[in-house]
Every structure is written in structure tokens, then in C-alpha cells.
N, C-alpha and C. Protein backbone atom coordinates (compact mmCIF):
# COMPACT_ATOMS: atom_id res chain seq x y z
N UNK A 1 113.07 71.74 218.60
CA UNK A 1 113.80 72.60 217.69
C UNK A 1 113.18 72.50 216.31
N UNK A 2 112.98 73.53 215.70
CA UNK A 2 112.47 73.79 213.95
C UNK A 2 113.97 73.48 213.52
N UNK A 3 113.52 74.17 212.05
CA UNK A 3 113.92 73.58 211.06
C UNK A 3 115.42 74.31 210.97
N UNK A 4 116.92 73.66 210.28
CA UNK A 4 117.83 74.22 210.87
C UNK A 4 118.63 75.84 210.38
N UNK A 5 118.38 76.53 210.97
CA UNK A 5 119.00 78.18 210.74
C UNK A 5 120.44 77.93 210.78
N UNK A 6 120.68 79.31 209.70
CA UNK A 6 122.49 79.37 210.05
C UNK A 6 122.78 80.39 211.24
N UNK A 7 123.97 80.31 211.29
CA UNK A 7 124.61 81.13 212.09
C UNK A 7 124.38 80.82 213.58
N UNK A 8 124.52 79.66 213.55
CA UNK A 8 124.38 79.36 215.23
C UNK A 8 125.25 79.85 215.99
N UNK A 9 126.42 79.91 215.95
CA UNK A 9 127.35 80.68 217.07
C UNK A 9 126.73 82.22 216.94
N UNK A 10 126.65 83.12 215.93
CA UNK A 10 125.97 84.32 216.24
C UNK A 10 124.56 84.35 216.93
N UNK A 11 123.60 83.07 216.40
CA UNK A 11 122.66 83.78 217.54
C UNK A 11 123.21 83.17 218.73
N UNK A 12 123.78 82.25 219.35
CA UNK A 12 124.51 82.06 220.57
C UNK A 12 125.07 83.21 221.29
N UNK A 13 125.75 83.90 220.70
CA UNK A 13 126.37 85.01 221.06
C UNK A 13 125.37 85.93 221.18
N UNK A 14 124.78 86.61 220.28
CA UNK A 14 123.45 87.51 220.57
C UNK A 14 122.28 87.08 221.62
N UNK A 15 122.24 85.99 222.07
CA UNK A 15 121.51 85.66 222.71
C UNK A 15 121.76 85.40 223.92
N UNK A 16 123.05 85.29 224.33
CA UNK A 16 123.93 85.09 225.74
C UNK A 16 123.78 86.65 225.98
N UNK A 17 124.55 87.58 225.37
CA UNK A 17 124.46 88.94 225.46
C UNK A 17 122.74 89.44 226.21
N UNK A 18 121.88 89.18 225.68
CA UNK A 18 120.46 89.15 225.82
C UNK A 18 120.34 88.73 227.07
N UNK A 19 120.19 87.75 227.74
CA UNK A 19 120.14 86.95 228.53
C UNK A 19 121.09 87.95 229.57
N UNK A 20 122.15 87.58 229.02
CA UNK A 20 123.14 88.30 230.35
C UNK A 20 122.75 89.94 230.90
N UNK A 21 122.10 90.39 229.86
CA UNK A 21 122.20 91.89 229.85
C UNK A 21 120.24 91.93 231.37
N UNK A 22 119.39 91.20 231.04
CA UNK A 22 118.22 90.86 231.55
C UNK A 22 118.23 89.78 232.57
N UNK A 23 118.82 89.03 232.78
CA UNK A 23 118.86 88.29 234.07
C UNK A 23 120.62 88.42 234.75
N UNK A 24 121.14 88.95 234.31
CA UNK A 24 122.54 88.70 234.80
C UNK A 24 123.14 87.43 234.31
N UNK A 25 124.60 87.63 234.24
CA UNK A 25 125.47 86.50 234.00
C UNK A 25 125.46 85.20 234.95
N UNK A 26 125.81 85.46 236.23
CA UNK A 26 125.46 84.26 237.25
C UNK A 26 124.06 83.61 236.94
N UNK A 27 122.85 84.43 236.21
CA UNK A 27 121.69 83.75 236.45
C UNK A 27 121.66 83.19 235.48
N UNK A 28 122.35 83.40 234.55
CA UNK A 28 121.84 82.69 232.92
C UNK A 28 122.73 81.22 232.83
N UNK A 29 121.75 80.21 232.21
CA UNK A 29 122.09 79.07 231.92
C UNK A 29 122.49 79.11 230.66
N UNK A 30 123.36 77.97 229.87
CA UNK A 30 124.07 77.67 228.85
C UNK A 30 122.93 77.10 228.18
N UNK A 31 121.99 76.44 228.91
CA UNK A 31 120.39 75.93 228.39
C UNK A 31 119.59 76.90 228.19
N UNK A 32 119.76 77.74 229.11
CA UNK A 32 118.67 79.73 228.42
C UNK A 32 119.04 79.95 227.04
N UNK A 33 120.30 79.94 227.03
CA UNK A 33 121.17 80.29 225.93
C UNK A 33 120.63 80.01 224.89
N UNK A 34 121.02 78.54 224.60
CA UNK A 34 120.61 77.47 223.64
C UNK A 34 119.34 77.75 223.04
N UNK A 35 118.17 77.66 224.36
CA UNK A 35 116.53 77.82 223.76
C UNK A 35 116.75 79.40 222.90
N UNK A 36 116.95 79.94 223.74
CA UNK A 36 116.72 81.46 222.86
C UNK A 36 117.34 81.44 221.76
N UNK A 37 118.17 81.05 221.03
CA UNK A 37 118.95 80.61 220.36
C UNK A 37 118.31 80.00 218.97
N UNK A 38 117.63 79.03 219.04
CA UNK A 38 117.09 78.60 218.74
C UNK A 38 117.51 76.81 218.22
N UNK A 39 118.66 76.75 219.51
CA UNK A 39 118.94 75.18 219.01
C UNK A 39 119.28 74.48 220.42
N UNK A 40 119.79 73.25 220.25
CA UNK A 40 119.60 72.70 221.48
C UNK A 40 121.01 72.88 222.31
N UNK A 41 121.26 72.50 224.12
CA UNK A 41 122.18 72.97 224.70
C UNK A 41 123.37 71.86 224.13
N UNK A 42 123.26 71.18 223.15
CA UNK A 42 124.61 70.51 222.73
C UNK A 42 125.44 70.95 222.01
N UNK A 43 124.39 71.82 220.94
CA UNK A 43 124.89 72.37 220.38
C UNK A 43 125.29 73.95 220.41
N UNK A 44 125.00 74.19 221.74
CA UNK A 44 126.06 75.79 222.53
C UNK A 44 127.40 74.90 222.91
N UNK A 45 127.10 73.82 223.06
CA UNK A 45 128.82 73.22 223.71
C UNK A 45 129.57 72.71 222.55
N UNK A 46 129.12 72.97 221.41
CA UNK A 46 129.79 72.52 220.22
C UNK A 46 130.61 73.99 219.82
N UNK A 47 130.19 74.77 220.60
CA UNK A 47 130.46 75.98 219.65
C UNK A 47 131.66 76.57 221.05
N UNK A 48 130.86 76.62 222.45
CA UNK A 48 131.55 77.19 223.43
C UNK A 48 131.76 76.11 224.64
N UNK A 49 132.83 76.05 225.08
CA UNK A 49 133.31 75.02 226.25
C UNK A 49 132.05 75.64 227.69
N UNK A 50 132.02 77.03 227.66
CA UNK A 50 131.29 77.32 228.53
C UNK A 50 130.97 78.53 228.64
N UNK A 51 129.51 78.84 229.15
CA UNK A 51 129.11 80.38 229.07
C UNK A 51 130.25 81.64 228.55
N UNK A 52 130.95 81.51 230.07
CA UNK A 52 132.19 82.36 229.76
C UNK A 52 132.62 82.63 228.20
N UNK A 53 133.17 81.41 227.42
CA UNK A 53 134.13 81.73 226.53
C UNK A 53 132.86 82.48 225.35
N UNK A 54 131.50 82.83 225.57
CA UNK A 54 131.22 83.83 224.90
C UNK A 54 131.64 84.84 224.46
N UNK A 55 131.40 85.19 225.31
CA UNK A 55 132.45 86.52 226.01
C UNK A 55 133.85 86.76 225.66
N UNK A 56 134.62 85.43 225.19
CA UNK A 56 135.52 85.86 225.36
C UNK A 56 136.88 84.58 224.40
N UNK A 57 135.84 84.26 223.67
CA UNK A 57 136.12 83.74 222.30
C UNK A 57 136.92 84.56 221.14
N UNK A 58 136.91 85.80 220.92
CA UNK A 58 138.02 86.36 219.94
C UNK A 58 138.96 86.49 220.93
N UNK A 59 139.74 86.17 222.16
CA UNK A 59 141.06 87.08 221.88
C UNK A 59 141.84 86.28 221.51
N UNK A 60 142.23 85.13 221.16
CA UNK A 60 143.51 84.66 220.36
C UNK A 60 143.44 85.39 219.02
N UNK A 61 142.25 85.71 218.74
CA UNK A 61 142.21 86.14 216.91
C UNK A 61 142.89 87.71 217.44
N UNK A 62 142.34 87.97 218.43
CA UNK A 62 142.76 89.85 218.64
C UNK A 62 144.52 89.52 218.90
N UNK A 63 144.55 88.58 219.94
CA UNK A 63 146.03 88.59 220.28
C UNK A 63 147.05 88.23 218.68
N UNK A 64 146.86 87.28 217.95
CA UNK A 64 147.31 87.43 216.93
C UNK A 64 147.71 88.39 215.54
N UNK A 65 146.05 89.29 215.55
CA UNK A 65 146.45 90.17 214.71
C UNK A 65 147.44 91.17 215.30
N UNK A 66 147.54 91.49 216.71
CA UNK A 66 148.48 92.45 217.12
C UNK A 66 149.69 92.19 217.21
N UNK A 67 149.79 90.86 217.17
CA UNK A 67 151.42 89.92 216.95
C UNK A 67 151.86 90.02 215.49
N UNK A 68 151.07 89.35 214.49
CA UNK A 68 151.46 90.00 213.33
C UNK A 68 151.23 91.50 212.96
N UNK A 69 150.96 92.65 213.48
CA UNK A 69 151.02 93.91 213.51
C UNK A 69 152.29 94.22 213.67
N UNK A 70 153.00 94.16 214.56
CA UNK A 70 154.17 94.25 215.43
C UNK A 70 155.12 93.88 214.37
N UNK A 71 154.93 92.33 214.09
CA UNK A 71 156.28 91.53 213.24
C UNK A 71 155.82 92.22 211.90
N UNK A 72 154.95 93.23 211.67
CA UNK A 72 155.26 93.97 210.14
C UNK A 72 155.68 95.06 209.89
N UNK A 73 155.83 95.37 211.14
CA UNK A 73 155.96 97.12 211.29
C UNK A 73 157.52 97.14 211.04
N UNK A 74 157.78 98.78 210.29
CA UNK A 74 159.41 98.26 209.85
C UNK A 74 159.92 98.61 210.54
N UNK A 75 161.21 97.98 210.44
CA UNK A 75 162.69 98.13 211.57
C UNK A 75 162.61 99.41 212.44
N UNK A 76 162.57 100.34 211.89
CA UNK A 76 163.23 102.05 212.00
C UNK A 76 161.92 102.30 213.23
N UNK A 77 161.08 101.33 213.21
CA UNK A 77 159.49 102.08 214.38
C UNK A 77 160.00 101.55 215.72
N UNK A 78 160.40 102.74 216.31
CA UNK A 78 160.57 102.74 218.17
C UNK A 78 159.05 101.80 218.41
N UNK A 79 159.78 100.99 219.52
CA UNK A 79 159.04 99.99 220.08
C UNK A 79 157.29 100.62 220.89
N UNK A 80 157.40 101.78 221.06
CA UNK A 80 155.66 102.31 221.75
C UNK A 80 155.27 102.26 220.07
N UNK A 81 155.96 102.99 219.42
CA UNK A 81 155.18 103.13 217.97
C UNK A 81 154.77 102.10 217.64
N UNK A 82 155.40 101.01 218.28
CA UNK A 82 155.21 100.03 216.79
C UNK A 82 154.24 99.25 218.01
N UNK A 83 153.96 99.55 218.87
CA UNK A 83 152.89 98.59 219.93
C UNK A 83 151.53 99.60 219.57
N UNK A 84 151.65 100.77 219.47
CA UNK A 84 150.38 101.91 219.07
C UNK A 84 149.72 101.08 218.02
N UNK A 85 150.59 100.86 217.26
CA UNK A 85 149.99 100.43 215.38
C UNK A 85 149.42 98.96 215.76
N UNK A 86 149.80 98.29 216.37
CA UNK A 86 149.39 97.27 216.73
C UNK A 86 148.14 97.23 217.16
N UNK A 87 148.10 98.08 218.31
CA UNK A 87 146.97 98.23 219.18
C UNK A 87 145.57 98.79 218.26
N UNK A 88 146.23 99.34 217.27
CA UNK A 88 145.16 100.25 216.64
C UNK A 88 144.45 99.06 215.56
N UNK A 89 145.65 97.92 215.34
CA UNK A 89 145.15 97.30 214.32
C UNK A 89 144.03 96.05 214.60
N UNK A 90 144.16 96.31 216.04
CA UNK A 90 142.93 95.56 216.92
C UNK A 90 141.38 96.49 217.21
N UNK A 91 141.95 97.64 217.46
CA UNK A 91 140.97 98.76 217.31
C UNK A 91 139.91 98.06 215.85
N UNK A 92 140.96 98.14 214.70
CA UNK A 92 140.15 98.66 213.65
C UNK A 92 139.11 97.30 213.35
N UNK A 93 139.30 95.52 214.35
CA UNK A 93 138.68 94.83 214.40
C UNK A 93 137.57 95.15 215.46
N UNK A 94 137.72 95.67 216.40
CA UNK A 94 136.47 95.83 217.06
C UNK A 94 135.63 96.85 216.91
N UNK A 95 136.17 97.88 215.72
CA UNK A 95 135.35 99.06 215.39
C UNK A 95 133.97 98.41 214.95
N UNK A 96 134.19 97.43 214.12
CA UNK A 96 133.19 96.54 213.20
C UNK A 96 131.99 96.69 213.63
N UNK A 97 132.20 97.10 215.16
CA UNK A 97 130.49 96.70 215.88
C UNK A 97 130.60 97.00 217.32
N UNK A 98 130.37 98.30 217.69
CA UNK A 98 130.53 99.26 218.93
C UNK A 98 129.22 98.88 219.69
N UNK A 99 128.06 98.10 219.19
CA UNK A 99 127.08 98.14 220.17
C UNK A 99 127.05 96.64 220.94
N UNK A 100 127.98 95.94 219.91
CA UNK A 100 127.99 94.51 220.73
C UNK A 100 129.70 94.84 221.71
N UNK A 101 130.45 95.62 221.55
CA UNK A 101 131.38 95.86 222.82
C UNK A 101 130.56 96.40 223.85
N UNK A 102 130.36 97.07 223.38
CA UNK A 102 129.54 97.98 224.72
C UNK A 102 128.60 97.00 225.62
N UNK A 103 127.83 96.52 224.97
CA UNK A 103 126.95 94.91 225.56
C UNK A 103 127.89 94.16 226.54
N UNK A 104 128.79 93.88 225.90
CA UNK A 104 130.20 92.79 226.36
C UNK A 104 130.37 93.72 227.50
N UNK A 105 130.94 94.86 227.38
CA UNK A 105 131.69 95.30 228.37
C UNK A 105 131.00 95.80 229.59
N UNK A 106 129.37 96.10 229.36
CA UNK A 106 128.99 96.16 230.18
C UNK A 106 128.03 94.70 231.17
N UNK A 107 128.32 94.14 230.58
CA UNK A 107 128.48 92.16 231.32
C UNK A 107 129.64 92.01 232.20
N UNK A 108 130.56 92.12 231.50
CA UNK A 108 132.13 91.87 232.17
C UNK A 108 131.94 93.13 233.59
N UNK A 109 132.00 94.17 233.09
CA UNK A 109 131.90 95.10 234.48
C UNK A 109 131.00 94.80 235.38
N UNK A 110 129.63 93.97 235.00
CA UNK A 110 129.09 93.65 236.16
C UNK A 110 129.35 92.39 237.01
N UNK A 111 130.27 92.10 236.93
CA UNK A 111 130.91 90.70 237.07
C UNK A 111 132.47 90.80 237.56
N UNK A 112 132.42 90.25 238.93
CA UNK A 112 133.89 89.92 239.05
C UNK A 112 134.56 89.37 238.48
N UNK A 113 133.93 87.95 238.55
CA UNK A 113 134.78 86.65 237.57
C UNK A 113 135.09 87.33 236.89
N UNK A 114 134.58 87.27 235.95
CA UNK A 114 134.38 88.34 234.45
C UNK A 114 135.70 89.24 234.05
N UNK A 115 135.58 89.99 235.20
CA UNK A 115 136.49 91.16 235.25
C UNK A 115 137.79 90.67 235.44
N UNK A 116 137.76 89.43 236.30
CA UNK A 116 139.45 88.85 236.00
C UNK A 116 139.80 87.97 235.31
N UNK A 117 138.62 87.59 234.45
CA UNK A 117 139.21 86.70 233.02
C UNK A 117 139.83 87.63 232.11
N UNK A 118 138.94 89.10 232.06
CA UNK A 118 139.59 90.18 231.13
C UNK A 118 140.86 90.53 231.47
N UNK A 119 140.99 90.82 232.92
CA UNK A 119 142.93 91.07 233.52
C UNK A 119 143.57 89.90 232.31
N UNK A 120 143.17 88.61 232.75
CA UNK A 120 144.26 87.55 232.41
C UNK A 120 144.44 87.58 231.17
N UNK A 121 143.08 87.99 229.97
CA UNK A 121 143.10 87.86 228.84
C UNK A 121 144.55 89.37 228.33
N UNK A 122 143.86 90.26 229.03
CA UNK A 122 144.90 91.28 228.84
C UNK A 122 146.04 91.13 229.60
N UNK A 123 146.51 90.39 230.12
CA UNK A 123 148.05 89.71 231.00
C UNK A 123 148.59 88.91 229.70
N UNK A 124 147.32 88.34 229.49
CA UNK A 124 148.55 87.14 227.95
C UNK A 124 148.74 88.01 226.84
N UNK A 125 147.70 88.90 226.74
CA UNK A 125 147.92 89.73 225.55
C UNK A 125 149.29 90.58 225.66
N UNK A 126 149.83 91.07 227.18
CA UNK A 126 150.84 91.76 227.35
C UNK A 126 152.36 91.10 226.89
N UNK A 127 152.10 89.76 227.49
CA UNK A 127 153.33 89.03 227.76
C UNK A 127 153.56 88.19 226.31
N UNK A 128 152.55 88.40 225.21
CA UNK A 128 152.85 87.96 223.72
C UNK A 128 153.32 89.16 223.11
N UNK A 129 152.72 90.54 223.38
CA UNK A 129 153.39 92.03 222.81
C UNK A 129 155.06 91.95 223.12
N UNK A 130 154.95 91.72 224.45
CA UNK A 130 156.71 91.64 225.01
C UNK A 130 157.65 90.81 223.82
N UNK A 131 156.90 89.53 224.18
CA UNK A 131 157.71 88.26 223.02
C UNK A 131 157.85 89.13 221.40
N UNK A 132 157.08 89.18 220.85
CA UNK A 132 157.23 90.04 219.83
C UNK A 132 158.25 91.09 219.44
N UNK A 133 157.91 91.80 220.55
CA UNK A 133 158.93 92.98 220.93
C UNK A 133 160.42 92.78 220.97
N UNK A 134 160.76 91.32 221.37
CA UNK A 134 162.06 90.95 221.45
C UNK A 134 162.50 90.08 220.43
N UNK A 135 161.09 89.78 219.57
CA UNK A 135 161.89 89.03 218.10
C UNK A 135 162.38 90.26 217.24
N UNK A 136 161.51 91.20 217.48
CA UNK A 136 162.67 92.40 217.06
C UNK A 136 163.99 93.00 217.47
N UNK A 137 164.67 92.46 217.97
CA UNK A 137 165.45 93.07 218.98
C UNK A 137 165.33 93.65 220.28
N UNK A 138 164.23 94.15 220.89
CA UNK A 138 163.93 94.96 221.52
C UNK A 138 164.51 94.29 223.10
N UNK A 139 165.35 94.98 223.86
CA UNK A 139 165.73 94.29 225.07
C UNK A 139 164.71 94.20 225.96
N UNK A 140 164.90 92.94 227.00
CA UNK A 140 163.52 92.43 227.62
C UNK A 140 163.02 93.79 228.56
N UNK A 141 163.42 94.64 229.04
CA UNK A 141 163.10 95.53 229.97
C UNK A 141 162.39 96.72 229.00
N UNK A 142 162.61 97.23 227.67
CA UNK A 142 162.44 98.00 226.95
C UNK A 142 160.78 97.40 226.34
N UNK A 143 161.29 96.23 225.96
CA UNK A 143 160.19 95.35 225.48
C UNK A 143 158.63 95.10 226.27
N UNK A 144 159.18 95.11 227.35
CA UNK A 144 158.39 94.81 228.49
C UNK A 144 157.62 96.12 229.01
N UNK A 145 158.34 96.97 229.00
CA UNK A 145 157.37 98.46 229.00
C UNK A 145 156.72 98.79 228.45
N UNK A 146 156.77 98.60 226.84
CA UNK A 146 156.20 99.07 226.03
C UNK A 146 155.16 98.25 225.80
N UNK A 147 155.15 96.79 226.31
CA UNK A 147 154.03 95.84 226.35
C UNK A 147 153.39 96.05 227.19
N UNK A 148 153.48 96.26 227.80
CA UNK A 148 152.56 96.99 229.27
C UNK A 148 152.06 98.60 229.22
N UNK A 149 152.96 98.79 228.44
CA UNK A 149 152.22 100.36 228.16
C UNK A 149 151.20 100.33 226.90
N UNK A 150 151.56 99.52 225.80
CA UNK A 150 150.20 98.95 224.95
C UNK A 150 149.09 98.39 225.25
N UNK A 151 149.32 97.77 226.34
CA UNK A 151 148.49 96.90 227.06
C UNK A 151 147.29 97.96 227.84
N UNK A 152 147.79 98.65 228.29
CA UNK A 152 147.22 100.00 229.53
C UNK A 152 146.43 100.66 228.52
N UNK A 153 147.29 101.03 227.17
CA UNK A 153 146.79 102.08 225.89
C UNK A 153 145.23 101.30 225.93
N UNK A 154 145.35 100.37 225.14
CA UNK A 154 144.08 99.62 224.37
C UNK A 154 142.96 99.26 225.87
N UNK A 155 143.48 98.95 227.15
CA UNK A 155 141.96 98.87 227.82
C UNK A 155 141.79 100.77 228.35
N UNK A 156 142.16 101.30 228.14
CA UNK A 156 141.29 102.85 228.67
C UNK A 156 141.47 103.17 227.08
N UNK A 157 141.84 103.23 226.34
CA UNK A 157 140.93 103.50 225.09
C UNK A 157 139.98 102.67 224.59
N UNK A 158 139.61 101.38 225.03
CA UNK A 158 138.49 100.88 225.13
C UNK A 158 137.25 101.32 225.70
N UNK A 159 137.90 101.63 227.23
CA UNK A 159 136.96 101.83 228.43
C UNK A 159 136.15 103.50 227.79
N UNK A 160 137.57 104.19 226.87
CA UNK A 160 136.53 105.24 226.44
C UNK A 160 135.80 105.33 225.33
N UNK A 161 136.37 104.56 224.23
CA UNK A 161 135.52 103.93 223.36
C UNK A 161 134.05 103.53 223.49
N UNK A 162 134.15 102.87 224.44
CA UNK A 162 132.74 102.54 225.06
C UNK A 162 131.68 102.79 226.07
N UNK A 163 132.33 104.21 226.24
CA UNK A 163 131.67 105.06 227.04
C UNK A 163 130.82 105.70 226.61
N UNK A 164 129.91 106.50 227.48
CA UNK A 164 128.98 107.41 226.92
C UNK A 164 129.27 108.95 225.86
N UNK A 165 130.69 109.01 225.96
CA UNK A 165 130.54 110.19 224.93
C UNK A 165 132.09 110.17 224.48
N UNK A 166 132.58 108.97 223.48
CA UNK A 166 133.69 108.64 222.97
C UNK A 166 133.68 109.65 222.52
N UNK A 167 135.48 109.64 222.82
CA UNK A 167 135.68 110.77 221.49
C UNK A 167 136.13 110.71 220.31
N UNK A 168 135.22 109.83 219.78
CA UNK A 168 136.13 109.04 217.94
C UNK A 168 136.11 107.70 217.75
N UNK A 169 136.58 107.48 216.91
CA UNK A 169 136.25 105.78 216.79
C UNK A 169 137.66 105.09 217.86
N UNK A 170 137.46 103.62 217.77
CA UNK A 170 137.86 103.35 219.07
C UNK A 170 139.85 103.12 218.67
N UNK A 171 139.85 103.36 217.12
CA UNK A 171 141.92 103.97 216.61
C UNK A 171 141.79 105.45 217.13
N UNK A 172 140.99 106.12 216.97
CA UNK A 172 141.41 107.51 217.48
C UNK A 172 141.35 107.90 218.96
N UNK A 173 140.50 106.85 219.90
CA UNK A 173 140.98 106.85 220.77
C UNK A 173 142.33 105.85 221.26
N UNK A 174 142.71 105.73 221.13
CA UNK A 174 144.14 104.83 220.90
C UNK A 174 145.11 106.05 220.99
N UNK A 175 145.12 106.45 219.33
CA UNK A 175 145.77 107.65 219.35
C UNK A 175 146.17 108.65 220.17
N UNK A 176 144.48 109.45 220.41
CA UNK A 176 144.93 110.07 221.82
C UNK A 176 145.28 109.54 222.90
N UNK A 177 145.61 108.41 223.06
CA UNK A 177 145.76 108.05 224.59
C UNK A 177 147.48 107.84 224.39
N UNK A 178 147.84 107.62 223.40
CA UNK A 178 149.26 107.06 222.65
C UNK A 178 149.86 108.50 222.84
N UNK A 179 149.10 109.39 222.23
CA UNK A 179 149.76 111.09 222.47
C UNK A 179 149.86 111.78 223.83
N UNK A 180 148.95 111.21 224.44
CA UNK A 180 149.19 111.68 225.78
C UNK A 180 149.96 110.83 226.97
N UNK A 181 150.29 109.65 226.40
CA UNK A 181 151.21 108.86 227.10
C UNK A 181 152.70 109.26 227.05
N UNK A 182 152.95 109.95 225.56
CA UNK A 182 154.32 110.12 224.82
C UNK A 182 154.42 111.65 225.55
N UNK A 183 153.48 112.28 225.93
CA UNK A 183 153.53 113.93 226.81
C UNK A 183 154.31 113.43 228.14
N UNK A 184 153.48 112.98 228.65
CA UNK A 184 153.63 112.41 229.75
C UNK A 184 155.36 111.79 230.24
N UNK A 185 155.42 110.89 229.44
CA UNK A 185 156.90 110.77 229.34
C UNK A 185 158.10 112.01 228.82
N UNK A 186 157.51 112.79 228.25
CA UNK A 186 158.51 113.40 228.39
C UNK A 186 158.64 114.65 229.43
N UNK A 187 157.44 114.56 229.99
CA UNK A 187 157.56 115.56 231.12
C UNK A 187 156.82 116.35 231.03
N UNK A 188 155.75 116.53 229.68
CA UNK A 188 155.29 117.76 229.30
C UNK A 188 153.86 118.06 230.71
């Protein structure tokens, strides 16, 4: 190893991405990682318990900002509204950088594992929207829909976010998916 660079968890992360995207996830070592990286494999385990949590290291920060989203939104916001604003206020953290989701997401899709760490990550993310939902009042069945219907919102406005021909940044797809959920329910 040379002489010492900053930002070791970013090139960790840029460099797992790399790796994963050119040999696949199953093939890449936490030691590939590291070298490309430009530091040693102790110090990828200083940063990540294991390959995986590359990948998948922000969501307590995502699950939180949408928890305090929720507990700010005022009284008078029906419970989808006030899970939309939420959802969007996670949007407006991953807008930051559409070419490293897209990277991510197309890792995770090639990957089972993968694909059901994201369920679970989006299972806890649901079942903290709910909790939320009911420090507002919101009764557990009311609460619980609308956490699951936020939940549904943010991964297919993701999935189109990060598709080949979004339509908007990844709050305006939110939006539309929020508007066409609220059609939908009412029958339109």
C-alpha cells in the first residue's frame, strides 16, 4: 500500500460497484475490493462487516430520514400524504447521484441474495413507516396500509427512476406513482 488517500469508504464503495459490475457479485472478494481500492482488506472490514453491507449501508440513514419526515408533517396530512412526503424526502437523498443507483440496482437485480436483502431492507423500512404512522394517531390497520402502500410507492418509483427512460427525477416519479395510486383507489 502507498501513501495514505482519503476517502476510503468511497473508493471501497466505487470499487465494489466496479468489481461487482465486471466479475459479478458472487465472484468478487472483499480482498479484490480492498486492492482496487487502494488499501488493505482490514481496512474494508473497518468500514464494512461484509461485501454485502456495501450495498447496503445507507438504509438506516434512508429509514430515518423518512421517520423524521413523517413525525414533521402536520397534523391535518392524511396518512398516504404524509407517507408520499416522506418517501419523496428519501427520493431527494438519492437524487444526489442516479448513476451510482443505477450501478447498485443493477448488482442487486443480478443477484438473488441481493434481491432479498432489498425485500427485508424494504420490510423494515415498512414496519418503521407503520410505527410512525401510529405515533400519530393513525390506527394500526390504516397505518399499516399506508406503510405498505409507501413502501410499494418508493420501490417502482425507484425501479423507474432507474430505468432506461425515467420520467423525471426520482420525487417526480414518486409523485406520479402517488397520483396514480390515489386514481386507483378511488375507482377512477
Amino acid at each position: 500500500m502507498g501513501r495514505w488517500k482519503p476517502d476510503a469508504r468511497g473508493r471501497l464503495t466505487l470499487s465494489a460497484l466496479e468489481l461487482f459490475a465486471e466479475r459479478g457479485y458472487e465472484q468478487t472478494t472483499a480482498a479484490e475490493i480492498a486492492e482496487r481500492a487502494g488499501v488493505t482488506e482490514r481496512t474494508f472490514f473497518r468500514y464494512f462487516p461484509d461485501k454485502r453491507e456495501v450495498l447496503f449501508m445507507g438504509s438506516k440513514h434512508l429509514q430515518d430520514l423518512v421517520v423524521a419526515a413523517i413525525a414533521a408533517a402536520p397534523a391535518s396530512t392524511g396518512p398516504i400524504d404524509v407517507v408520499g412526503v416522506a418517501m419523496e424526502s428519501a427520493a431527494a437523498l438519492l437524487e444526489e447521484d442516479r448513476d451510482y443507483a443505477r450501478q447498485r440496482w443493477a448488482v442487486i437485480a443480478a443477484n438473488p441474495s441481493l434481491q432479498e436483502r432489498e425485500l427485508l431492507k424494504l420490510a423494515t423500512l415498512g414496519g418503521e413507516v407503520a410505527a410512525a404512522l401510529r405515533e400519530r394517531g393513525i390506527a394500526e390497520l390504516p397505518a399499516n396500509l399506508a406503510a405498505e402502500s409507501g413502501v410499494t410507492l418508493f420501490k417502482i418509483a425507484f425501479e423507474t427512476w432507474v430505468g432506461d427512460a425515467p420520467s423525471g427525477t426520482f420525487t417526480e416519479c414518486i409523485r406520479d406513482a402517488l397520483a396514480q395510486l390515489k386514481e386507483l383507489a378511488a375507482g377512477a
